[in-house]
Protein backbone atom coordinates (compact mmCIF):
# COMPACT_ATOMS: atom_id res chain seq x y z
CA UNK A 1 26.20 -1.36 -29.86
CA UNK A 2 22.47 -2.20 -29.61
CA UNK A 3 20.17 0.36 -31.29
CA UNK A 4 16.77 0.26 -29.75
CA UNK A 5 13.98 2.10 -31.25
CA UNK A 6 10.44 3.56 -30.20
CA UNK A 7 8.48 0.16 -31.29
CA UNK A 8 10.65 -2.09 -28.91
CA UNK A 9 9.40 0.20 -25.82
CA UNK A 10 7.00 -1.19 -23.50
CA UNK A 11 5.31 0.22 -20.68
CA UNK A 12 5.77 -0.56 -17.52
CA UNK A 13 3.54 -2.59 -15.44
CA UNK A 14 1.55 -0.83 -12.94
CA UNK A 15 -0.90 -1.64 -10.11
CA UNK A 16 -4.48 -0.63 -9.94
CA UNK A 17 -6.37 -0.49 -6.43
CA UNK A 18 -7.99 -3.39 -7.13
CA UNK A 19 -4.42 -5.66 -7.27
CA UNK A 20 -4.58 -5.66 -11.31
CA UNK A 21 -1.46 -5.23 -13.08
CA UNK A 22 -1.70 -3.43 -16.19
CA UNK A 23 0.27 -1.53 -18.29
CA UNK A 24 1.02 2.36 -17.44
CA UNK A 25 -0.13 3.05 -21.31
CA UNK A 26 -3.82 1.06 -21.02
CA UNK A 27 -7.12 2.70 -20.55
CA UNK A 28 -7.73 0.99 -17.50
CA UNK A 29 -5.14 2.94 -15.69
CA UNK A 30 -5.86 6.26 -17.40
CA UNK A 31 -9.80 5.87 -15.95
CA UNK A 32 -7.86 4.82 -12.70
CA UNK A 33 -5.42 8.17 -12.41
CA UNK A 34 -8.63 10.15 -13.88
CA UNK A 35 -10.70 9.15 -10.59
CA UNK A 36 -7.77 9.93 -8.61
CA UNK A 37 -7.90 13.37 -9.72
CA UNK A 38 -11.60 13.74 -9.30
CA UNK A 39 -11.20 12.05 -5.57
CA UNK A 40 -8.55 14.45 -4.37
CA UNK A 41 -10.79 17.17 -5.80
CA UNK A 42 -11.30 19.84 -2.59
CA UNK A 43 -15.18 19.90 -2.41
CA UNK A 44 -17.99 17.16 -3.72
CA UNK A 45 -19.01 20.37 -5.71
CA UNK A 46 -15.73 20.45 -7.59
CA UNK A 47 -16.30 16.43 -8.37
CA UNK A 48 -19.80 16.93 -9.54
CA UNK A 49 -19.12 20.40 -11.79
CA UNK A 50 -15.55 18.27 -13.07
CA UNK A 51 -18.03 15.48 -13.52
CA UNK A 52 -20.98 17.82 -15.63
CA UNK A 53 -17.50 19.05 -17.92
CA UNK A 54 -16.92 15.63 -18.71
CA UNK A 55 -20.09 15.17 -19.77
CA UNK A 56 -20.76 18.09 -21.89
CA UNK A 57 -17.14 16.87 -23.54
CA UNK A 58 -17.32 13.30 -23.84
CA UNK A 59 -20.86 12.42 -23.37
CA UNK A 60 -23.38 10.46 -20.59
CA UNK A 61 -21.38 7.22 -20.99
CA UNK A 62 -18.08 8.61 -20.19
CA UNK A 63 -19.20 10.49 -17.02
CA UNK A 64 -20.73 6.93 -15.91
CA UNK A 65 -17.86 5.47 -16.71
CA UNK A 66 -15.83 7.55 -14.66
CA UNK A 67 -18.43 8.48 -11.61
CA UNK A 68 -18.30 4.28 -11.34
CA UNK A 69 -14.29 4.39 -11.31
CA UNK A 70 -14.32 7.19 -8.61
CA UNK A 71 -16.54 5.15 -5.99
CA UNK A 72 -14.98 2.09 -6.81
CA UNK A 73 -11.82 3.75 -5.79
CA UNK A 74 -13.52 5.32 -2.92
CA UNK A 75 -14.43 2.39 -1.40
CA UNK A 76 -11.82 0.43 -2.09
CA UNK A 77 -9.33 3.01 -0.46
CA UNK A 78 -12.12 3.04 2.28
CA UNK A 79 -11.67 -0.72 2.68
CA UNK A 80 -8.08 -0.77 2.82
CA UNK A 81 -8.03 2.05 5.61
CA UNK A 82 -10.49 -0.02 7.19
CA UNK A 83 -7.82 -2.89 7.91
CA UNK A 84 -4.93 -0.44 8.37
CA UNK A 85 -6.10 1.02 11.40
């Protein structure tokens, strides 16, 4: 019988928008679900006032960090509706 533990887990590969594979347990695609949840946000108000919380939380850099993630995202789902249609 093979006993497997916690240390030999790994986390799966995922893909970010930009093709990138990374795993499901990296910082890249935390930022990359966070901006998903500030994108499907019902108002621009929400985004901005989720936005200001970050800040107040985490500081300037991390609410950069993520506005840049969100419009990245934003134009790259933009894009790829762009060739869909």
């Amino acid at each position: 019988m093979e006993t497997r533990n916690a240390c030999s887990w790994k986390a799966p590969l995922v893909e970010l928008v930009n093709g990138q594979q990374v795993p499901s347990d990296s910082r890249e695609w935390l930022l990359e679900c966070e901006a998903r949840y500030v994108l499907n946000l019902p108002t621009k108000a929400d985004r901005y006032a989720l936005l200001d919380a970050i800040e107040k939380k985490r500081g300037r850099d991390a609410r950069m960090e993520l506005h840049d993630r969100v419009m990245q995202l934003h134009f790259a789902t933009k894009e790829r509706e762009a060739r869909n249609v």
